[in-house]
PDB file of N, CA and C in Angstrom:
ATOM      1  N   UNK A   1     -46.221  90.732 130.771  1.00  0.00           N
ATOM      2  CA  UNK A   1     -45.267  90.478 131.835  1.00  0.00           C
ATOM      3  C   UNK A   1     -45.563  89.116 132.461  1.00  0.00           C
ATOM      4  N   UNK A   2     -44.457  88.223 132.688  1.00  0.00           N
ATOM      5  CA  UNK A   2     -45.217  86.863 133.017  1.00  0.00           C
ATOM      6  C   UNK A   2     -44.741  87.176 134.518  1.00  0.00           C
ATOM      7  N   UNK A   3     -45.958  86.179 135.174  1.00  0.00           N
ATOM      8  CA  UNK A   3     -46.159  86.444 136.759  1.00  0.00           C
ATOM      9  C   UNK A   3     -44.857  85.355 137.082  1.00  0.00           C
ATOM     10  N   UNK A   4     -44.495  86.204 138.257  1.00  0.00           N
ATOM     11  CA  UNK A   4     -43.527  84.922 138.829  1.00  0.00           C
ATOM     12  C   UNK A   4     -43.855  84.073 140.115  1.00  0.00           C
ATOM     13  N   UNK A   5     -42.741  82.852 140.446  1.00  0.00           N
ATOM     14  CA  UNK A   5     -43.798  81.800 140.846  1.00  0.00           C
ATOM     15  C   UNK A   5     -43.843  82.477 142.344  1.00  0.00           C
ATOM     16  N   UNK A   6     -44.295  81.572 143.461  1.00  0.00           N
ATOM     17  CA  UNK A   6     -44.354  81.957 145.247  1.00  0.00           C
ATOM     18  C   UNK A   6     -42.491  81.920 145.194  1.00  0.00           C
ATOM     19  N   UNK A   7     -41.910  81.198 144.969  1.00  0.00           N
ATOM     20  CA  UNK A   7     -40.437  81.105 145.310  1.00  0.00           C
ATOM     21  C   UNK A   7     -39.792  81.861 145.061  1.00  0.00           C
ATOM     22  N   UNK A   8     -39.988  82.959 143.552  1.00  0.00           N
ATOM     23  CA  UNK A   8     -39.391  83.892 143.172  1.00  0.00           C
ATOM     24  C   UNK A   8     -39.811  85.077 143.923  1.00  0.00           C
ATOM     25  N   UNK A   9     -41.379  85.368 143.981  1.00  0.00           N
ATOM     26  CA  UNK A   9     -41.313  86.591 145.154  1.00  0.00           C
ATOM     27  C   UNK A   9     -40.945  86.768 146.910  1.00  0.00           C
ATOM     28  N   UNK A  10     -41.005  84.972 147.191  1.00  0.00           N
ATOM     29  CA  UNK A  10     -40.209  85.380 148.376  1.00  0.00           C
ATOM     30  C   UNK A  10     -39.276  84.441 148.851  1.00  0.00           C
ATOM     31  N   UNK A  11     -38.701  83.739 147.807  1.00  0.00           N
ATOM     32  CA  UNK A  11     -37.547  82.745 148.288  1.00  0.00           C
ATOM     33  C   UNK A  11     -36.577  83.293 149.034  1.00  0.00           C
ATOM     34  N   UNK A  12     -36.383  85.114 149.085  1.00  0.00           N
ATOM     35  CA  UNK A  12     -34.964  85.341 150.041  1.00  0.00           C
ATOM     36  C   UNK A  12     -35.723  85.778 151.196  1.00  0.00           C
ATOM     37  N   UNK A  13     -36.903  85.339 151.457  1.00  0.00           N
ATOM     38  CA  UNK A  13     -37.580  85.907 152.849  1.00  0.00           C
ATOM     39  C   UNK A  13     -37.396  84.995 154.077  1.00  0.00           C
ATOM     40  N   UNK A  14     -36.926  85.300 155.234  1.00  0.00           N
ATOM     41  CA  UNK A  14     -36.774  84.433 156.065  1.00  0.00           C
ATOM     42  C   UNK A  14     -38.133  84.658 156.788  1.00  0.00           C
ATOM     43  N   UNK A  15     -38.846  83.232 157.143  1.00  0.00           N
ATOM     44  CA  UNK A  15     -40.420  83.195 157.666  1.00  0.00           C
ATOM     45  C   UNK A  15     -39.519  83.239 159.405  1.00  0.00           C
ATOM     46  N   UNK A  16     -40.431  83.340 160.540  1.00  0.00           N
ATOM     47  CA  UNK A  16     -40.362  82.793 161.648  1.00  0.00           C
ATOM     48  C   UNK A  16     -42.051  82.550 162.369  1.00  0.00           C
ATOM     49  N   UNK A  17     -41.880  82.079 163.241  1.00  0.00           N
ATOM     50  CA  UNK A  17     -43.211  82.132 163.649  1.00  0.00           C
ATOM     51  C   UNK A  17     -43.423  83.443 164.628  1.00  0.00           C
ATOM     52  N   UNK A  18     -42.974  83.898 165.280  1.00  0.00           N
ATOM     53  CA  UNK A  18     -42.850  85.477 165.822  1.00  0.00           C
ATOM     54  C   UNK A  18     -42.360  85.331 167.439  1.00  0.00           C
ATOM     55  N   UNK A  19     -42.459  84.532 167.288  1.00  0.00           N
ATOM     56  CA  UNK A  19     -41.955  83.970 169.105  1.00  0.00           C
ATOM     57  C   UNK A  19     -40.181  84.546 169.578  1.00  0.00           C
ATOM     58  N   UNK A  20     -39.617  84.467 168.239  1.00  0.00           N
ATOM     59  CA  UNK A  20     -38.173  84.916 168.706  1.00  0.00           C
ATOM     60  C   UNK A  20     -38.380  86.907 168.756  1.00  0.00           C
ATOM     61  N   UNK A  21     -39.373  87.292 168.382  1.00  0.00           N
ATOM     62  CA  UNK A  21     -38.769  88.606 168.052  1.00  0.00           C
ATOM     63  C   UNK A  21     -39.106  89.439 169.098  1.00  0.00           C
ATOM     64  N   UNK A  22     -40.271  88.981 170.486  1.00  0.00           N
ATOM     65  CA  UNK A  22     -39.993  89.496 172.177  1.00  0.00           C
ATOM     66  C   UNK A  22     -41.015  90.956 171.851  1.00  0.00           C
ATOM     67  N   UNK A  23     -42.525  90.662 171.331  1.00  0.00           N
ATOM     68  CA  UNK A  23     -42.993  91.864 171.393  1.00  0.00           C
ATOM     69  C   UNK A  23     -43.777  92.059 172.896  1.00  0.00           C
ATOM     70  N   UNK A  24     -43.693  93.774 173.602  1.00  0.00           N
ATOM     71  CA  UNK A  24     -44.590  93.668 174.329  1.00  0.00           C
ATOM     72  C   UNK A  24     -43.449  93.476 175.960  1.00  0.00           C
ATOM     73  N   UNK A  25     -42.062  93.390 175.376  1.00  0.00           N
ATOM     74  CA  UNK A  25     -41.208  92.908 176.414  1.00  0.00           C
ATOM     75  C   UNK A  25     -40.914  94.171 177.668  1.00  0.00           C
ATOM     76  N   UNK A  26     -41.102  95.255 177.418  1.00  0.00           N
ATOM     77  CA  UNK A  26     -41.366  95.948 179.163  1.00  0.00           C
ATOM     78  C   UNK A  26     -42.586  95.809 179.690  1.00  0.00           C
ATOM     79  N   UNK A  27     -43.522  95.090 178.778  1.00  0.00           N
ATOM     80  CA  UNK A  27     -45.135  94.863 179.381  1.00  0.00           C
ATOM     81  C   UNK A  27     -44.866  93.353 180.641  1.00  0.00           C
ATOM     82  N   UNK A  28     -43.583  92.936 180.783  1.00  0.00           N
ATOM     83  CA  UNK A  28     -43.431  91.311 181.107  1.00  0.00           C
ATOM     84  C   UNK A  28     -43.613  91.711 182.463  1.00  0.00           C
ATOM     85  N   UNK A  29     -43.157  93.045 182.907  1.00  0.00           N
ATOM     86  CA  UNK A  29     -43.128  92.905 184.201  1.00  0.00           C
ATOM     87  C   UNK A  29     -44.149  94.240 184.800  1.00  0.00           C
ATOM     88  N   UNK A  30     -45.039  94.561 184.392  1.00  0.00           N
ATOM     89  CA  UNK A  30     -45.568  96.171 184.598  1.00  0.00           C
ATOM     90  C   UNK A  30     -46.609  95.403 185.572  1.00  0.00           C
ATOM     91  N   UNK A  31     -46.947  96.793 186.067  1.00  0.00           N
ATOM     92  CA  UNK A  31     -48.168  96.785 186.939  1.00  0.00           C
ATOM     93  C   UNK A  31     -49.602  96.371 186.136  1.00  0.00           C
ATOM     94  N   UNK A  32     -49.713  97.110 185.516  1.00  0.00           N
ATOM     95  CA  UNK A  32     -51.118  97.132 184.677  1.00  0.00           C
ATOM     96  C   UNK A  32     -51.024  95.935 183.646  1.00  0.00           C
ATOM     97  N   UNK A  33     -50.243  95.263 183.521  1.00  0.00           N
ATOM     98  CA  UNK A  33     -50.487  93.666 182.487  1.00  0.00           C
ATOM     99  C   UNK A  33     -51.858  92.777 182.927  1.00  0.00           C
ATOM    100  N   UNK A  34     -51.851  92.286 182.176  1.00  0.00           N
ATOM    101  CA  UNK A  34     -53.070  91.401 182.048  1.00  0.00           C
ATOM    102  C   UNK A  34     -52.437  89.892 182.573  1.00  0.00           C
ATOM    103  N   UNK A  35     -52.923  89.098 183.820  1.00  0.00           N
ATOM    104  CA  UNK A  35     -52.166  88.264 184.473  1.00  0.00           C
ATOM    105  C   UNK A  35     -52.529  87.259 183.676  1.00  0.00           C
ATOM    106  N   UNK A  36     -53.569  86.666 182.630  1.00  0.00           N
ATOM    107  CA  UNK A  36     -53.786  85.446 182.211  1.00  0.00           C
ATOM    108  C   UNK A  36     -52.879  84.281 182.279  1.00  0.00           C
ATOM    109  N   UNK A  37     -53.277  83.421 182.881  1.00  0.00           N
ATOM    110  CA  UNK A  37     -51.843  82.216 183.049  1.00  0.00           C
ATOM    111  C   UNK A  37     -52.635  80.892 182.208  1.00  0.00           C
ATOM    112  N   UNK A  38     -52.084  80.604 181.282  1.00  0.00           N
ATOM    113  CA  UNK A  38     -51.682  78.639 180.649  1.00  0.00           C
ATOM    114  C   UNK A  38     -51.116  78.083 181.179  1.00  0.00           C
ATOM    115  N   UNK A  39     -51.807  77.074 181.574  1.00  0.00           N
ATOM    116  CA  UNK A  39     -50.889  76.046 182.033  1.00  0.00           C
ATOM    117  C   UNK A  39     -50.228  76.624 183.183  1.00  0.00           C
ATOM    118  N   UNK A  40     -50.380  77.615 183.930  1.00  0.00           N
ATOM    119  CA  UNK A  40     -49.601  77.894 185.333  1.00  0.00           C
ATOM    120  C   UNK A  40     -48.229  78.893 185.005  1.00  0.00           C
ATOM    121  N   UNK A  41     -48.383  78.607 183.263  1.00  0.00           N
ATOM    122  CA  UNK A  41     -47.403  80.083 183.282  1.00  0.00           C
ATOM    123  C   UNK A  41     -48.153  81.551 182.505  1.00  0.00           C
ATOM    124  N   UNK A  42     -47.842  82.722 183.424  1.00  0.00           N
ATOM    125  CA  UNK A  42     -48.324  83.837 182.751  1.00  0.00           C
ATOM    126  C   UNK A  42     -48.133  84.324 181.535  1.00  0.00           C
ATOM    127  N   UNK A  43     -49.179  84.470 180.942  1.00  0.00           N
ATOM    128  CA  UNK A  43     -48.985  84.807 179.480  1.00  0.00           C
ATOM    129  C   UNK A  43     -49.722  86.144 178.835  1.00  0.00           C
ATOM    130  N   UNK A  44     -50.421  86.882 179.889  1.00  0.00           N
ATOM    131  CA  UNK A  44     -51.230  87.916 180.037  1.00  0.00           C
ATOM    132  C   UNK A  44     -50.289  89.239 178.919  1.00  0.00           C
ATOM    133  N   UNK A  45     -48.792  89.398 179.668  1.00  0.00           N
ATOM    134  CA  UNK A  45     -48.345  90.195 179.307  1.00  0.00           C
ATOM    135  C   UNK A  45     -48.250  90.820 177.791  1.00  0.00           C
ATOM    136  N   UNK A  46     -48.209  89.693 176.748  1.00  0.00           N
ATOM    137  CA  UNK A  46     -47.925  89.481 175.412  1.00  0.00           C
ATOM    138  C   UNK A  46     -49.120  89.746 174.714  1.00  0.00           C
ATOM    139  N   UNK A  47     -50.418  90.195 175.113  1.00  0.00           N
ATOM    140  CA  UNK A  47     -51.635  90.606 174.787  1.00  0.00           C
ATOM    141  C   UNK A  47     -51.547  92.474 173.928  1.00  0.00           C
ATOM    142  N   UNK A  48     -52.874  92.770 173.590  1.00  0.00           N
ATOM    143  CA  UNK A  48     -52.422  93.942 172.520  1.00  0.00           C
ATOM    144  C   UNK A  48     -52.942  94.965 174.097  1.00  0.00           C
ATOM    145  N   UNK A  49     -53.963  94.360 174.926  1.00  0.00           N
ATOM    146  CA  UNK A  49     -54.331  95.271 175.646  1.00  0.00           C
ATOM    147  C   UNK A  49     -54.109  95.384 177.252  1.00  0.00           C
ATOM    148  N   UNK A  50     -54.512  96.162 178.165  1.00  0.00           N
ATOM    149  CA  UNK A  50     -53.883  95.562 179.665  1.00  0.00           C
ATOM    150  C   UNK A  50     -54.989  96.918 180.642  1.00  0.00           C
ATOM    151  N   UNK A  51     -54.894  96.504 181.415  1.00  0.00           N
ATOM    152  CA  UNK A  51     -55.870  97.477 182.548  1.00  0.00           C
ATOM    153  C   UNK A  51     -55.558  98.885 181.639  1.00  0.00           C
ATOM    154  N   UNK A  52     -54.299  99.425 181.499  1.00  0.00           N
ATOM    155  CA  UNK A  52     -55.003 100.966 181.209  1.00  0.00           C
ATOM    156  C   UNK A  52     -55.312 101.145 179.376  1.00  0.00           C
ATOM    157  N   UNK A  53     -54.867  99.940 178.693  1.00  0.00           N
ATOM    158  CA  UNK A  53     -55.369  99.648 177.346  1.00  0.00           C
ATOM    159  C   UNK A  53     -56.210  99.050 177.188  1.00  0.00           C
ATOM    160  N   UNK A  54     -57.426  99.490 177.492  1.00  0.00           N
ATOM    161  CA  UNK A  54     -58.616  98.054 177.044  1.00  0.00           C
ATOM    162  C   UNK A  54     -59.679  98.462 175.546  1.00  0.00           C
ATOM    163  N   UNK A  55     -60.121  97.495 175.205  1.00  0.00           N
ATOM    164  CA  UNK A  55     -60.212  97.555 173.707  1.00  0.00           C
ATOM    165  C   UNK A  55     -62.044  98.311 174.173  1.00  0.00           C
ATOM    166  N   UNK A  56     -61.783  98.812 172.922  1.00  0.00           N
ATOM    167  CA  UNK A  56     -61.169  98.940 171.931  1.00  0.00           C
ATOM    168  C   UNK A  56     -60.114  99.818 171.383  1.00  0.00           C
ATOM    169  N   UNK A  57     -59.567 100.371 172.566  1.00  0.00           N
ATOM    170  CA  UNK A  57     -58.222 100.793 172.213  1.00  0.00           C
ATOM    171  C   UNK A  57     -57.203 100.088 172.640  1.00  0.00           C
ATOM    172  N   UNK A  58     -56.032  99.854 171.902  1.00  0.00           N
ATOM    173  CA  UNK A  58     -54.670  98.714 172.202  1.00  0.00           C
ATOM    174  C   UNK A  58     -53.662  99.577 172.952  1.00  0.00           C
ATOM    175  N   UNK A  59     -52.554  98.889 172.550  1.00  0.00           N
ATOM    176  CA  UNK A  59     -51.316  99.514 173.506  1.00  0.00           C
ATOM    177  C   UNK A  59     -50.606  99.627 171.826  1.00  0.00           C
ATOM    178  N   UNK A  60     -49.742 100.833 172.151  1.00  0.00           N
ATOM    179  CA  UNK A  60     -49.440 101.666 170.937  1.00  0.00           C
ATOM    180  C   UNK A  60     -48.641 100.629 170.454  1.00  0.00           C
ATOM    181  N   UNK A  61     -48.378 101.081 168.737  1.00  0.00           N
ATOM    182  CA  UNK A  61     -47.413  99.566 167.909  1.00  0.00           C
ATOM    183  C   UNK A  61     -45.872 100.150 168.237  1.00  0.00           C
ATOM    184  N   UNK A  62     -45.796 100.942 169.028  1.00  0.00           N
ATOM    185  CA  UNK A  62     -44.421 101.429 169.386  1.00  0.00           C
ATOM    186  C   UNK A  62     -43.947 100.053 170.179  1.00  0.00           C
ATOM    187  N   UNK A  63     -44.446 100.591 171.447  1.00  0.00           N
ATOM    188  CA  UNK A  63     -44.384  99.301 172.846  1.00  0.00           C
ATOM    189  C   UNK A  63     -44.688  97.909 172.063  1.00  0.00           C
ATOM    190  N   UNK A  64     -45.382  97.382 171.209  1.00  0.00           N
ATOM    191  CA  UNK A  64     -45.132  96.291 170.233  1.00  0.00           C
ATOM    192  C   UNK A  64     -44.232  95.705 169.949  1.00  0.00           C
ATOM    193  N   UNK A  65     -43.219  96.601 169.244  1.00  0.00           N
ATOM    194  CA  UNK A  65     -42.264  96.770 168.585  1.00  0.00           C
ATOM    195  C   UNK A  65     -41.149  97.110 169.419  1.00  0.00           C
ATOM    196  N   UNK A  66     -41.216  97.497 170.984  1.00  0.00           N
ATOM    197  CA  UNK A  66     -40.597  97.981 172.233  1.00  0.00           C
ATOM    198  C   UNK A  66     -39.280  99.198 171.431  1.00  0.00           C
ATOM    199  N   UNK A  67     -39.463 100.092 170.445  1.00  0.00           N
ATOM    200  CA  UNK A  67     -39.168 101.153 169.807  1.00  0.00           C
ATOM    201  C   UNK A  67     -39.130 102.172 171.300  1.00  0.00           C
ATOM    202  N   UNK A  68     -40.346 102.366 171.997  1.00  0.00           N
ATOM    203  CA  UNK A  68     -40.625 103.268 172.776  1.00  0.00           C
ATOM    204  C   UNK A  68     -40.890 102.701 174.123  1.00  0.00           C
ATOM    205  N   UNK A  69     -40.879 103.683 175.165  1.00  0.00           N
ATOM    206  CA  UNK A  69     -41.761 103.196 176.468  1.00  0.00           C
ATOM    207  C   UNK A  69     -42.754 103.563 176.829  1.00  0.00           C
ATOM    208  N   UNK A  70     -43.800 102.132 177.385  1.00  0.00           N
ATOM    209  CA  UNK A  70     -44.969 102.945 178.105  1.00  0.00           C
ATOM    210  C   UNK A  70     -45.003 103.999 178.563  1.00  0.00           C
ATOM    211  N   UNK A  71     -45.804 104.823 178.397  1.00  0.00           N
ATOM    212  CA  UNK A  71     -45.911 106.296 179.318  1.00  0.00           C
ATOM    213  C   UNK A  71     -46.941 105.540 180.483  1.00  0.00           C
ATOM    214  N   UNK A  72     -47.309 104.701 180.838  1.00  0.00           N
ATOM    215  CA  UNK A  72     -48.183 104.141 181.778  1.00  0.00           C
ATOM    216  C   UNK A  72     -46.927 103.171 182.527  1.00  0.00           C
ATOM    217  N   UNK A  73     -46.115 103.037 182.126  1.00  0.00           N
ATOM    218  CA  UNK A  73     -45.275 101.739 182.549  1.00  0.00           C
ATOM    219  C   UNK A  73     -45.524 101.702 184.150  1.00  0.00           C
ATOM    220  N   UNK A  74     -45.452 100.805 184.920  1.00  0.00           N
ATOM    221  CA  UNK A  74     -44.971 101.146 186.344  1.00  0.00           C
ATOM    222  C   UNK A  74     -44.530  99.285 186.939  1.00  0.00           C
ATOM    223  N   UNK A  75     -43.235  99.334 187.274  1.00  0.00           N
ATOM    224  CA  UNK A  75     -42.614  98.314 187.625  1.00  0.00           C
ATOM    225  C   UNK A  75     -43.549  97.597 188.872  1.00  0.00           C
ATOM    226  N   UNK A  76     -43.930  96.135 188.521  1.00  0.00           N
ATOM    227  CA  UNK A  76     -44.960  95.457 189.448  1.00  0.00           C
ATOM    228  C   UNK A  76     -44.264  94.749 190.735  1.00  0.00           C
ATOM    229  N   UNK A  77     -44.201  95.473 191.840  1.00  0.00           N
ATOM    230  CA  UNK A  77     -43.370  95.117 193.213  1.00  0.00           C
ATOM    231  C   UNK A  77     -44.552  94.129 194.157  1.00  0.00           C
ATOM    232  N   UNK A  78     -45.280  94.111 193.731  1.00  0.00           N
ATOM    233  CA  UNK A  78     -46.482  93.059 193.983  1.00  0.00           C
ATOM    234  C   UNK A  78     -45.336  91.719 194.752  1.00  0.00           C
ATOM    235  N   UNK A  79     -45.917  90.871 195.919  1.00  0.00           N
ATOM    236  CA  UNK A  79     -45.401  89.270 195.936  1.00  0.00           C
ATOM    237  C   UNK A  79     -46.785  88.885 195.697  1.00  0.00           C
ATOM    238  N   UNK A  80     -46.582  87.751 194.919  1.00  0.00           N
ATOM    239  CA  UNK A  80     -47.138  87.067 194.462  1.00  0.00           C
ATOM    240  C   UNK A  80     -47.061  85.428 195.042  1.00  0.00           C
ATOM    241  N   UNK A  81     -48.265  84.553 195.461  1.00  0.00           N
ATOM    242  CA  UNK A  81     -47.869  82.680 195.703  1.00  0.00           C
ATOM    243  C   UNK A  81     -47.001  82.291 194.360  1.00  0.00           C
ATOM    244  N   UNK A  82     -46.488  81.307 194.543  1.00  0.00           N
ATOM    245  CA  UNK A  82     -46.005  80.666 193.388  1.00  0.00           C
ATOM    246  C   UNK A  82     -46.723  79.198 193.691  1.00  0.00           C
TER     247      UNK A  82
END
C-alpha cells in the first residue's frame, strides 16, 4: 500500500489556531475563575482549572467544550477598580 503524502491526509482539514472556537466561555464571568491578568487584561478565565478546580483535577471537557454547565457556576457581582 503506498503511504500518502501530509496533503493527501489532511489537505481538506481546516487548521485554526483555537482562539475562534470560545472554550471555557461561562467560566468569563463566574465567581470562582482564576483572575490572572496580561498586560492588564484578564485572562485567568480560559485556564483548565479555577478555585473549585484545582489540579490536579481540571474543570470537566464538557464546560471546555461549553456542551454543559458548571454545576459550581455562580455569576461574579463583585465591583471591581478598573
Amino acid at each position: 500500500m503506498e503511504k500518502k503524502s501530509l496533503f493527501e491526509r489532511y489537505g481538506d482539514e481546516i487548521l485554526t489556531n483555537n482562539s475562534v472556537l470560545n472554550h471555557f466561555a461561562q467560566c468569563r464571568d463566574c465567581r470562582f475563575r482564576d483572575m490572572t491578568t496580561v498586560r492588564g487584561e484578564e485572562c485567568g478565565w480560559d485556564k483548565s482549572f479555577c478555585l473549585i478546580y484545582e489540579p490536579p483535577e481540571y474543570k470537566p471537557h464538557e464546560v471546555y467544550k461549553n456542551t454543559e454547565s458548571c454545576e459550581y457556576y455562580e455569576k461574579d457581582t463583585r465591583q471591581f477598580e478598573k
